[in-house]
Protein backbone atom coordinates (compact mmCIF):
# COMPACT_ATOMS: atom_id res chain seq x y z
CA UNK A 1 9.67 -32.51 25.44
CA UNK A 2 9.09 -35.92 26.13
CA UNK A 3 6.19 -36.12 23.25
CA UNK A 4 9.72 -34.97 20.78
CA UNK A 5 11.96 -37.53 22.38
CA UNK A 6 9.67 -40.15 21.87
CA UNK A 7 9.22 -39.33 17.90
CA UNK A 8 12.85 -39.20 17.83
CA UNK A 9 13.75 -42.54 19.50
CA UNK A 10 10.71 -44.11 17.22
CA UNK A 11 12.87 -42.09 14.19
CA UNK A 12 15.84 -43.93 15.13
CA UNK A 13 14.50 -47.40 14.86
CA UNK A 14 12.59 -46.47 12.01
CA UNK A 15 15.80 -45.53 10.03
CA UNK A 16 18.06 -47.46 11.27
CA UNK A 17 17.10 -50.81 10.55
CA UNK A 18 17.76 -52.37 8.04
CA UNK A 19 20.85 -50.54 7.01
CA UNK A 20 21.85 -49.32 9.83
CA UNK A 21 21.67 -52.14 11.92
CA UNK A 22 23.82 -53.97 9.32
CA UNK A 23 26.99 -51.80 10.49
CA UNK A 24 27.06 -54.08 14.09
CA UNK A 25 24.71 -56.90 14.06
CA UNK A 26 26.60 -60.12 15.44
CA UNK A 27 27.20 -62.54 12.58
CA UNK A 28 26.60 -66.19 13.36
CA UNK A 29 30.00 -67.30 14.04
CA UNK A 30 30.93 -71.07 13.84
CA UNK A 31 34.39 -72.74 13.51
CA UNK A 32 35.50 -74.33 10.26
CA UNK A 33 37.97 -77.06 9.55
CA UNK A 34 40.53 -75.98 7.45
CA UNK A 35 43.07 -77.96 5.34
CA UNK A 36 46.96 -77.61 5.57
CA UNK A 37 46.67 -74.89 2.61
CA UNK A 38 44.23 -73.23 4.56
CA UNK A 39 43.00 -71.61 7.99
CA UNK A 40 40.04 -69.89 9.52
CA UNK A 41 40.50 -67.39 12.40
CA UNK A 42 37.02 -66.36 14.27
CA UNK A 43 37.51 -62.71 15.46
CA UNK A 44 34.82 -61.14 17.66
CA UNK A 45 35.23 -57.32 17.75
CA UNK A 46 33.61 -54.45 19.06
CA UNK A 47 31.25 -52.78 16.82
CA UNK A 48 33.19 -49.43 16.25
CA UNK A 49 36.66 -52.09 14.76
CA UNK A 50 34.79 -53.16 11.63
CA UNK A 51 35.81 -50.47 9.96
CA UNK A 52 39.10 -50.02 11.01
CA UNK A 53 39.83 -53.86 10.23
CA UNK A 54 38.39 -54.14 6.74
CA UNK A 55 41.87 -53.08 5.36
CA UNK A 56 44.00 -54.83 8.08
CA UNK A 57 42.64 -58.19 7.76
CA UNK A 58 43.25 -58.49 3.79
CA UNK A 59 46.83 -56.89 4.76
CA UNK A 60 47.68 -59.61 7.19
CA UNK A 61 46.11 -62.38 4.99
CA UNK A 62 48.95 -61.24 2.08
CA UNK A 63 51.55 -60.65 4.54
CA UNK A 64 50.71 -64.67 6.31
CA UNK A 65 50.33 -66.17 2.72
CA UNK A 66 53.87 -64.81 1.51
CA UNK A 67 55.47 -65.98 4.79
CA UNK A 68 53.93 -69.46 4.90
CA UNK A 69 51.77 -70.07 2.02
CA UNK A 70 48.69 -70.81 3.75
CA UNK A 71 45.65 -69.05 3.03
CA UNK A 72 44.01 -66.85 6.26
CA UNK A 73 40.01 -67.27 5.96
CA UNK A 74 38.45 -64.83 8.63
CA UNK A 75 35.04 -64.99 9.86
CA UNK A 76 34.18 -61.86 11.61
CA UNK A 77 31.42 -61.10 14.41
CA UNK A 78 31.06 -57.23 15.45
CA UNK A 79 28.71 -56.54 18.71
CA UNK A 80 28.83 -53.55 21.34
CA UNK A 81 31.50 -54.57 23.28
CA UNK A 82 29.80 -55.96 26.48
CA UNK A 83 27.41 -57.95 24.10
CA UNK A 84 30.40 -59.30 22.19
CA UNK A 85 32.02 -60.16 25.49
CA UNK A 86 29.21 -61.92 26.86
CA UNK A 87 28.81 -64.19 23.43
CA UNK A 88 32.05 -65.25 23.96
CA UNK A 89 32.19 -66.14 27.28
CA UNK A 90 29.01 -68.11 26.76
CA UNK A 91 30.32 -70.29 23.85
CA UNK A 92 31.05 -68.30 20.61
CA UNK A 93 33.87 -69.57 19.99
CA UNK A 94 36.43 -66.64 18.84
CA UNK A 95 39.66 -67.22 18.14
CA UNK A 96 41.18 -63.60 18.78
CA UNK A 97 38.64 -61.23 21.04
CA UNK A 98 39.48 -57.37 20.32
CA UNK A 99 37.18 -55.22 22.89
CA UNK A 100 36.43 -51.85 24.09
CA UNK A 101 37.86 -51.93 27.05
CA UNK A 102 39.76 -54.16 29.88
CA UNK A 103 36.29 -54.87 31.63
CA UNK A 104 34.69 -56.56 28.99
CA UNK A 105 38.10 -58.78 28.86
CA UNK A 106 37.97 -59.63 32.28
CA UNK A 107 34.54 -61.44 31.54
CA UNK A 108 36.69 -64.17 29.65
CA UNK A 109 38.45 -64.42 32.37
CA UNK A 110 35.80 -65.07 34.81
CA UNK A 111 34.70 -67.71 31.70
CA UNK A 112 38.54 -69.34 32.17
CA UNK A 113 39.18 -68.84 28.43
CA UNK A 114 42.23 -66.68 28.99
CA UNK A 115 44.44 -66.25 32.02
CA UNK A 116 44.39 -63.48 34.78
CA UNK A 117 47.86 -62.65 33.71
CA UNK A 118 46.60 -61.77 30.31
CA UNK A 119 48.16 -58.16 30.34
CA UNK A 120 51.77 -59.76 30.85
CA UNK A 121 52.00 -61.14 27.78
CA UNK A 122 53.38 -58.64 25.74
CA UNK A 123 54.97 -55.20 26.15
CA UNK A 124 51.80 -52.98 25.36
CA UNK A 125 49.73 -54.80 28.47
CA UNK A 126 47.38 -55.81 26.10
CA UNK A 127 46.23 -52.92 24.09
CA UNK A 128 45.93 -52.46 20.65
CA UNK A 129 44.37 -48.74 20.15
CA UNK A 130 43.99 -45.94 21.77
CA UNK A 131 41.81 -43.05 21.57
CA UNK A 132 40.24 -40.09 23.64
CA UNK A 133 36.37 -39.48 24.60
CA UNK A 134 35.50 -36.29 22.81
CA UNK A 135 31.92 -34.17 22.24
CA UNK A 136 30.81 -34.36 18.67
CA UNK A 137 28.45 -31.44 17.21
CA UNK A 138 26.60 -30.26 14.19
CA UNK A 139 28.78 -28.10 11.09
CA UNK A 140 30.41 -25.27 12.44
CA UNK A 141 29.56 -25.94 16.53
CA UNK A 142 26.12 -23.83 16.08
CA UNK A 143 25.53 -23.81 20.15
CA UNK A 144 28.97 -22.82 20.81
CA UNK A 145 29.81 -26.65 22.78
CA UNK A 146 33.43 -25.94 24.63
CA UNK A 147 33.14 -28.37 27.44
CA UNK A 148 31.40 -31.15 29.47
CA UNK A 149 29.28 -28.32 31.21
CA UNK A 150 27.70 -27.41 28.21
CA UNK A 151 26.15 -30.40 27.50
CA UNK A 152 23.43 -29.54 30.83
CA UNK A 153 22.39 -26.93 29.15
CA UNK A 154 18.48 -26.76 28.58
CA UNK A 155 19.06 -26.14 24.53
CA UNK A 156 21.27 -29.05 23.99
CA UNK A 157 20.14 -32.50 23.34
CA UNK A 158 23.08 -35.39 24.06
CA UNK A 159 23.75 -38.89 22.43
CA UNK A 160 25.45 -41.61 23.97
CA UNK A 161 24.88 -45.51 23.99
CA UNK A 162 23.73 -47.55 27.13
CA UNK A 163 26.87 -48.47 29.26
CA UNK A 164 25.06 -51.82 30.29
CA UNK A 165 26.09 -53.23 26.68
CA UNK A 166 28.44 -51.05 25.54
CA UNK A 167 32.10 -50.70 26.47
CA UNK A 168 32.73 -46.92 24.83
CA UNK A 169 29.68 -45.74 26.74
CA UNK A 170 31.26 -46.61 29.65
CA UNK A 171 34.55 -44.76 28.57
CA UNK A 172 32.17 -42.11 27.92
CA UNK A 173 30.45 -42.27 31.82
CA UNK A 174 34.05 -42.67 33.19
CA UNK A 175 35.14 -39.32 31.00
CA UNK A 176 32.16 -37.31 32.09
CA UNK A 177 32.62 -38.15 35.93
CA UNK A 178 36.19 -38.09 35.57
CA UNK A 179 36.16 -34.59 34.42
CA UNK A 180 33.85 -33.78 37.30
CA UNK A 181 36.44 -34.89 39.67
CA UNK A 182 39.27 -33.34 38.11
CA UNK A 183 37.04 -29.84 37.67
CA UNK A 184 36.15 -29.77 41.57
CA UNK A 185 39.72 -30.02 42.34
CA UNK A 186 40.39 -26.86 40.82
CA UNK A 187 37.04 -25.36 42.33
CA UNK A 188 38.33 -26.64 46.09
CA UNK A 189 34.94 -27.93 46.19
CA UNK A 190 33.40 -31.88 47.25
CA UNK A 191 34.93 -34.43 44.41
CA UNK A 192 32.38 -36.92 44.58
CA UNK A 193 29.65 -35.10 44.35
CA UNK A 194 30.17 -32.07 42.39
CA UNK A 195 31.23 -35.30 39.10
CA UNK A 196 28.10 -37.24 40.49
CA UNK A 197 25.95 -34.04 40.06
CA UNK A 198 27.53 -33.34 36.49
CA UNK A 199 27.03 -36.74 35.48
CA UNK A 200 22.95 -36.27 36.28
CA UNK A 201 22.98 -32.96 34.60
CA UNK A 202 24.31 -34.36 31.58
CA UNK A 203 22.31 -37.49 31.55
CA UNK A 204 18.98 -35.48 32.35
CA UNK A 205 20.05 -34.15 28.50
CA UNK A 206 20.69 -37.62 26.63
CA UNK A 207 17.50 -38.36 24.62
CA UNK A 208 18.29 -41.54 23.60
CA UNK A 209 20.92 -44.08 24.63
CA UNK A 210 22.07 -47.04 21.74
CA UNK A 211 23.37 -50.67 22.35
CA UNK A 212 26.49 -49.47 21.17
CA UNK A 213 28.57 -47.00 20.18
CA UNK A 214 28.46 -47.08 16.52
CA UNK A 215 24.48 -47.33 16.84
CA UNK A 216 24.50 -44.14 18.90
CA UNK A 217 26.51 -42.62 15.73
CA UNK A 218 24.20 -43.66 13.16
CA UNK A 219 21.34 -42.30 15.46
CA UNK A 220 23.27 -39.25 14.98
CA UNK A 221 24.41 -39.35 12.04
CA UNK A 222 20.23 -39.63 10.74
CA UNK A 223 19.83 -35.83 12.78
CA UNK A 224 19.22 -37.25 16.49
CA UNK A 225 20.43 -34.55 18.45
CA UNK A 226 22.87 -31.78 18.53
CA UNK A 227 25.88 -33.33 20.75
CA UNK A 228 27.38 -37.21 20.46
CA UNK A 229 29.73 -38.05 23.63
CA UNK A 230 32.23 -40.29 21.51
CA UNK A 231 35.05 -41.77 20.71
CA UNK A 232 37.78 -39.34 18.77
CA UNK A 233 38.47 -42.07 16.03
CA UNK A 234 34.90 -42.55 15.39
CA UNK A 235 34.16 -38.56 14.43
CA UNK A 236 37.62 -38.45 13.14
CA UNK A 237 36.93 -40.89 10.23
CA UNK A 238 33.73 -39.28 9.37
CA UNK A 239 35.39 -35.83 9.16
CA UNK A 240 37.68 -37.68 6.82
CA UNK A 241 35.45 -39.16 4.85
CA UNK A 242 33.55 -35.96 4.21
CA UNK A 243 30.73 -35.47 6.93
CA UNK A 244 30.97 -31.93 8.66
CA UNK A 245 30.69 -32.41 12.09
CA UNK A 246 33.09 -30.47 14.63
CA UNK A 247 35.15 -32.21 17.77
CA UNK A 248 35.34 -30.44 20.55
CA UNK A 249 37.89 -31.94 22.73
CA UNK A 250 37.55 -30.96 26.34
CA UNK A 251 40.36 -29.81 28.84
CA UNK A 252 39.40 -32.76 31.06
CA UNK A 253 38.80 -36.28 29.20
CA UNK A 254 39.91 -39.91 29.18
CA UNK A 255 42.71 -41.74 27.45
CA UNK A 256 40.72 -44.96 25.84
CA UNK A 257 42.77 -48.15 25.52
CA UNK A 258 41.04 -50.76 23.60
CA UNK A 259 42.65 -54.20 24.22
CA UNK A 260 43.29 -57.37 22.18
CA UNK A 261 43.38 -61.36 23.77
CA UNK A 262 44.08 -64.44 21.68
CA UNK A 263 41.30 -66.59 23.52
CA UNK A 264 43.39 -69.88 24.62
CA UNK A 265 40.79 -71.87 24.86
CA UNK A 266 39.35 -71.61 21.41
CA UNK A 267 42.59 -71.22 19.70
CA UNK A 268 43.98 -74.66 21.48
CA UNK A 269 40.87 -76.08 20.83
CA UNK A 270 40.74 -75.00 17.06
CA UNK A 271 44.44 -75.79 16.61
CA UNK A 272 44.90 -71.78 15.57
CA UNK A 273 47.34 -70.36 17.60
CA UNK A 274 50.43 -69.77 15.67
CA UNK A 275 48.48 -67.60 13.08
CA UNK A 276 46.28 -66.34 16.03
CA UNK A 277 49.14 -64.98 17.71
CA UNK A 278 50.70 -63.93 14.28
CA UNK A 279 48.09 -61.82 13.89
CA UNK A 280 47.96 -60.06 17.13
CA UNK A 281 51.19 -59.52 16.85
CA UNK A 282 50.48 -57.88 13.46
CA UNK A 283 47.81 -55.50 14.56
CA UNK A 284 50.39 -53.60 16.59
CA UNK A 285 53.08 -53.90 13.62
CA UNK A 286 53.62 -50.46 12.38
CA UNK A 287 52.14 -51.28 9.09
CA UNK A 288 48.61 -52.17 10.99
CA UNK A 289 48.88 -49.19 13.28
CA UNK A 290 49.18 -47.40 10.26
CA UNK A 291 46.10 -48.52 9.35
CA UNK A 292 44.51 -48.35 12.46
CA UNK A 293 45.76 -44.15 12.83
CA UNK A 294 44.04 -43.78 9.27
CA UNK A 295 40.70 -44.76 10.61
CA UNK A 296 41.13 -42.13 13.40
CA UNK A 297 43.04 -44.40 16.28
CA UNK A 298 45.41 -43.45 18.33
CA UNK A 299 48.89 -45.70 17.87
CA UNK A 300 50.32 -47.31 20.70
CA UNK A 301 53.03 -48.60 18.43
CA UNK A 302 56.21 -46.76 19.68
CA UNK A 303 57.44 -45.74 16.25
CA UNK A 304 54.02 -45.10 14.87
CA UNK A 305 53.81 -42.92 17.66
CA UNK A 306 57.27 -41.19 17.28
CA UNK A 307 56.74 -40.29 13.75
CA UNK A 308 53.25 -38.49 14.60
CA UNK A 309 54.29 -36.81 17.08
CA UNK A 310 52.88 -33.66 17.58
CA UNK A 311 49.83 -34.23 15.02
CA UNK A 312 46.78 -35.24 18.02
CA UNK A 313 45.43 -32.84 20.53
CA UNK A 314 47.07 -33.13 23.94
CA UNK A 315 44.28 -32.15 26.20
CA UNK A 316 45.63 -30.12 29.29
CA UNK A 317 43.88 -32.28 31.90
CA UNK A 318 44.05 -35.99 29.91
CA UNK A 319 43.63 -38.43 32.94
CA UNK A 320 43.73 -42.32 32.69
CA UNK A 321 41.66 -45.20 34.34
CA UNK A 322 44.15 -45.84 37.08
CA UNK A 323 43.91 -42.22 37.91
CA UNK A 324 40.68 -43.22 38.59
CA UNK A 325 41.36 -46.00 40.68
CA UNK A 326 41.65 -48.79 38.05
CA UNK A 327 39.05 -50.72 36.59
CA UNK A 328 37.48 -52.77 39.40
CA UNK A 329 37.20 -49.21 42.00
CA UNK A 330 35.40 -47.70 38.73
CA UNK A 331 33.18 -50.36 38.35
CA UNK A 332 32.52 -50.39 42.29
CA UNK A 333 31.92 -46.86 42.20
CA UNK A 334 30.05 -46.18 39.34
CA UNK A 335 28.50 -49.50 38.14
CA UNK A 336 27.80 -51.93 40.80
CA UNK A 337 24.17 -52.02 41.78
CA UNK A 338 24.84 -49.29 44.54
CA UNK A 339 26.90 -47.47 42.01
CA UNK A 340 26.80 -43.51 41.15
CA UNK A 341 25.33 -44.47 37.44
CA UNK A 342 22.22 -46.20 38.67
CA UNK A 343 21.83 -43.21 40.97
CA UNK A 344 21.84 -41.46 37.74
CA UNK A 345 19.13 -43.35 35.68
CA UNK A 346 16.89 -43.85 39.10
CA UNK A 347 17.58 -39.98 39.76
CA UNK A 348 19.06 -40.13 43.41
CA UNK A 349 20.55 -38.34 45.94
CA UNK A 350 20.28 -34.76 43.45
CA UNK A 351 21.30 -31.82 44.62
């Protein structure tokens, strides 16, 4: 076994570089002066948004030139989340930071480039998208995956990317051991340690582990492995575009909510934020989240959302982050140094 998992990782870097690595390498990001005909916005993303944004961004740009006649220049940086995070907080200077999750935001707050009251600035608490973590497999589900327990079995092989440097890996952690929790409720048996047991199970199955989450879905994407833990949007738009994978969604998962900041800082410093906040304010327009569905997103657009109702998979035991205590008790519990995921990887306290 571990002779095949180490021909597979060397597989994975083999194929995916160059190409591959082209889909989320950072891009060198520095600000440009514009002219008074002209502006640059520097937008540092998470990885899995590239796609999503290549139609948005040209959609603003029209919609900003017809309202004001100045030309929108964008110059784009897409990272696993935590990476991306980190850049900015240590100098690249983005204008408008959309992330994976509410953690990663939090480290521009520690940097004092945005407010702690970040989430009060608008109506949607700072989100942009939403999504669900689901289980990708293979055409036509060959091992019969239904749920989070099947992916400890001995003839399944599991993909998802490192949670130190990626933000949907830790959605994916968080939906694993949330599922745990919510599964030993219904058993009557221990919480804690009946999701800290199924997190080791699965984890004792994940052959390889990717800087971020679109890496671990080009690993998979090459043959790596029969099950991707994922984000909905990201199988969704593959399905659409043609690729015959199957999403299983299980009863127990996690609602991901991907949020957007206008970094005050930068913008102030740049003299950018009228069209910075013009274009956060347009990523949650109806027209973008649109867009953003298209690519496999969940809306959190009210309207958006009214008009599709009934069109995404409920599942029966969706839980949130708060019902898991809210960010800072998740990252306590699971990824401080003491945390339940470093038990994993060290293999501690097993049952």
């Amino acid at each position: 076994m571990q002779v095949c998992m180490l021909f597979l990782l060397v597989f994975v870097t083999a194929c995916s570089s160059p190409a591959a690595d082209s889909a989320y390498e950072a891009v060198d990001v520095q600000p440009v002066n514009s002219g008074n005909n002209s502006v640059t916005l520097v937008l540092g993303a998470y990885s899995v948004a590239r796609d999503a944004l290549q139609p948005i961004l040209p959609a603003f740009q029209a919609e900003w030139k017809e309202k004001t006649g100045q030309t929108v220049e964008f110059q784009q940086s897409y990272e696993a989340s935590g990476t991306q995070a980190r850049s900015i907080a240590s100098g690249m200077e983005a204008d408008v930071a959309l992330l994976a999750m509410e953690g990663d935001i939090d480290k521009l707050v520690d940097a004092e480039l945005i407010p702690h009251d970040w989430k009060q600035r608008d109506p949607y608490q700072g989100m942009v998208t939403r999504s669900i973590a689901v289980i990708g497999t293979r055409a036509g589900n060959p091992l019969h995956i239904k749920d989070w327990m099947d992916l400890t079995r001995s003839d399944v092989d599991v993909l998802y990317p490192n949670p130190k440097t990626s933000g949907g890996a830790q959605w994916d952690i968080n939906a694993i051991y949330g599922a745990g929790l919510k599964m030993a409720a219904e058993q009557g048996v221990d919480g804690p340690n009946y999701a800290k047991q199924l997190l080791h199970q699965v984890h004792d199955r994940v052959i390889s582990m990717d800087k971020s989450g679109r890496a671990s879905m080009a690993a998979f994407e090459y043959g790596v492995g029969d099950a991707i833990v994922t984000y909905e949007n990201e199988l969704k738009a593959r399905v659409k575009q043609g690729v015959d994978y199957e999403i299983i969604v299980p009863k127990h998962t996690i609602r991901i909510e991907n949020p957007v900041v206008i970094v005050d800082r930068y913008v102030d410093k740049h003299g950018t934020r009228e069209v910075a906040e013009a274009f956060v304010e347009f990523l949650r327009s109806e027209k973008a989240q649109q867009l953003w569905v298209e690519a496999g997103f969940r809306p959190v657009n009210e309207q958006v959302e009214a008009k599709l109702a009934g069109t995404f998979i409920e599942p029966a035991g969706l839980f949130t982050i708060d019902d898991l205590g809210g960010w800072d008790e998740v990252r306590n519990t699971l990824y401080s140094r003491r945390g339940i995921w470093y038990e994993v990887l060290a293999g501690i306290n097993r049952s």
